[in-house]
Protein backbone atom coordinates (compact mmCIF):
# COMPACT_ATOMS: atom_id res chain seq x y z
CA UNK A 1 17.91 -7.86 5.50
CA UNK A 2 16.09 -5.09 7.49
CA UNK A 3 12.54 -4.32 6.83
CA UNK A 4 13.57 -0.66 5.63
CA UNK A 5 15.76 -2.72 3.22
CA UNK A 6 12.97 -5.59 2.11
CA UNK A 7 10.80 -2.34 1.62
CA UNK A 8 12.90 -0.36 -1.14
CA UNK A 9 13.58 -3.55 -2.67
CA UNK A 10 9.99 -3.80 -2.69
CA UNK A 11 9.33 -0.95 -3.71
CA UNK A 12 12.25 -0.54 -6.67
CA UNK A 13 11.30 -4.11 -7.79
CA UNK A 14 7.04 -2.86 -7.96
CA UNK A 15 8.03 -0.08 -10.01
CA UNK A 16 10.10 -1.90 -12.33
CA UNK A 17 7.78 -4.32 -12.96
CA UNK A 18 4.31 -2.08 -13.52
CA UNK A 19 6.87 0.78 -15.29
CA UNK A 20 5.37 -0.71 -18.66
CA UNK A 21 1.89 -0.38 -17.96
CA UNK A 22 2.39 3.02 -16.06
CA UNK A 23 3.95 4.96 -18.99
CA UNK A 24 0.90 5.88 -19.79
CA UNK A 25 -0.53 8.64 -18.22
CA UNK A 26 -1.64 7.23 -14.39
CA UNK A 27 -0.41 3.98 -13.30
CA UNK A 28 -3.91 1.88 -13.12
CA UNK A 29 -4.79 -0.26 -9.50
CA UNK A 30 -5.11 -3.66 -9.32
CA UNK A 31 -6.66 -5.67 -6.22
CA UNK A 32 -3.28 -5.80 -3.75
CA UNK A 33 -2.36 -9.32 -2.05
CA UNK A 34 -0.10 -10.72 -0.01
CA UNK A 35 3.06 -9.48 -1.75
CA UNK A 36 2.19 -6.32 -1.50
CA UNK A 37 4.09 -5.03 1.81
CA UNK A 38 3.89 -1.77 3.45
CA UNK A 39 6.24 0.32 2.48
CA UNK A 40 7.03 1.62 6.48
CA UNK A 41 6.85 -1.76 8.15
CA UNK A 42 7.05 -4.56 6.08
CA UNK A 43 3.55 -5.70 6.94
CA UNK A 44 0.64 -6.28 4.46
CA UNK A 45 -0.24 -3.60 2.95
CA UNK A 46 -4.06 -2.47 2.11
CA UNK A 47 -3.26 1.27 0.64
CA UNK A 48 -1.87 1.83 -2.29
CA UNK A 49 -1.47 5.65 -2.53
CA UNK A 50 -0.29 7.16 -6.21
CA UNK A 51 1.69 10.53 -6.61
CA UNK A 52 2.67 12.48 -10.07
CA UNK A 53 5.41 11.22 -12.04
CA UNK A 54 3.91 7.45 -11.04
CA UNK A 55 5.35 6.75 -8.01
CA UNK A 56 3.44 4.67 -5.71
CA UNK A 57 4.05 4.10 -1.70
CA UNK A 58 1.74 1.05 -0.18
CA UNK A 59 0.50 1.10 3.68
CA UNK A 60 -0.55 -1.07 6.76
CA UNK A 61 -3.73 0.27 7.38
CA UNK A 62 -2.18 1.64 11.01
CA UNK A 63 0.59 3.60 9.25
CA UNK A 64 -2.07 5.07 6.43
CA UNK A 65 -4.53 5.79 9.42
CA UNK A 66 -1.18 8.17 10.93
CA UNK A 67 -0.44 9.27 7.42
CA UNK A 68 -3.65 10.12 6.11
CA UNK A 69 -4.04 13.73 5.95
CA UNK A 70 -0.45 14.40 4.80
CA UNK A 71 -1.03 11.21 2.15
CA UNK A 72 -4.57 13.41 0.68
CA UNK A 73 -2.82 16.71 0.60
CA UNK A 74 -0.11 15.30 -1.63
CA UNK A 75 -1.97 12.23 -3.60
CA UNK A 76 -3.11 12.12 -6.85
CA UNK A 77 -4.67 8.63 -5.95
CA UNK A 78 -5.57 6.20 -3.42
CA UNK A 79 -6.32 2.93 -3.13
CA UNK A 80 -7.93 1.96 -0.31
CA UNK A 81 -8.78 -2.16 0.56
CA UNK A 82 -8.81 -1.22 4.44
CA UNK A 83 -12.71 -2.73 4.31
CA UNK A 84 -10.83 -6.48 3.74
CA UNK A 85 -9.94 -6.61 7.35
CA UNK A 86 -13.09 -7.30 9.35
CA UNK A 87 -13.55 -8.09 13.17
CA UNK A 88 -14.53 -11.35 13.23
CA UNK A 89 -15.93 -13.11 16.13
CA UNK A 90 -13.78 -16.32 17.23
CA UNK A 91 -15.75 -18.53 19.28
CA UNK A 92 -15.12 -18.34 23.12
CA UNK A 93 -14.31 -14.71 22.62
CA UNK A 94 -15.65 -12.18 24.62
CA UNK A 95 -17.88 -9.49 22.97
């Protein structure tokens, strides 16, 4: 299965499952984990952005970052848990 295909799988299965709790009005966030794959890629995603009629797309942070202004234009929401991934400093690294 391609990652385009593991995405609207994804992405058919997500709605499916939070259609209940989205029928009314906005669809509410919750904190996103591991499951939750970018909707481009197939990586983890960290942005969940929400449009009318409750449809939701979720991001790597590299393909919100080339999305971004498009994404605001159009969004009625987003969820953004980009400040999870921090530089950490591995030892023998150079700084």
């Amino acid at each position: 299965m391609s990652a385009r295909e593991s995405s609207a799988n994804g992405l058919e299965q997500r709605q499916a499952n939070r259609g209940a709790s989205a029928s009314r009005g906005l669809a509410r966030t919750w904190p996103m984990n591991a499951m939750d794959r970018c909707d481009r890629c197939g990586a983890q995603a960290y942005v969940r952005v929400l449009f009318h009629g409750r449809q939701e797309l979720l991001f790597c942070a590299h393909h919100y970052r080339q999305h971004a202004p498009a994404l605001a234009r159009s969004a009625v929401a987003i969820q953004d848990e980009t400040q999870r991934l921090v530089r950490c400093e591995w030892p023998g690294s150079s700084s």
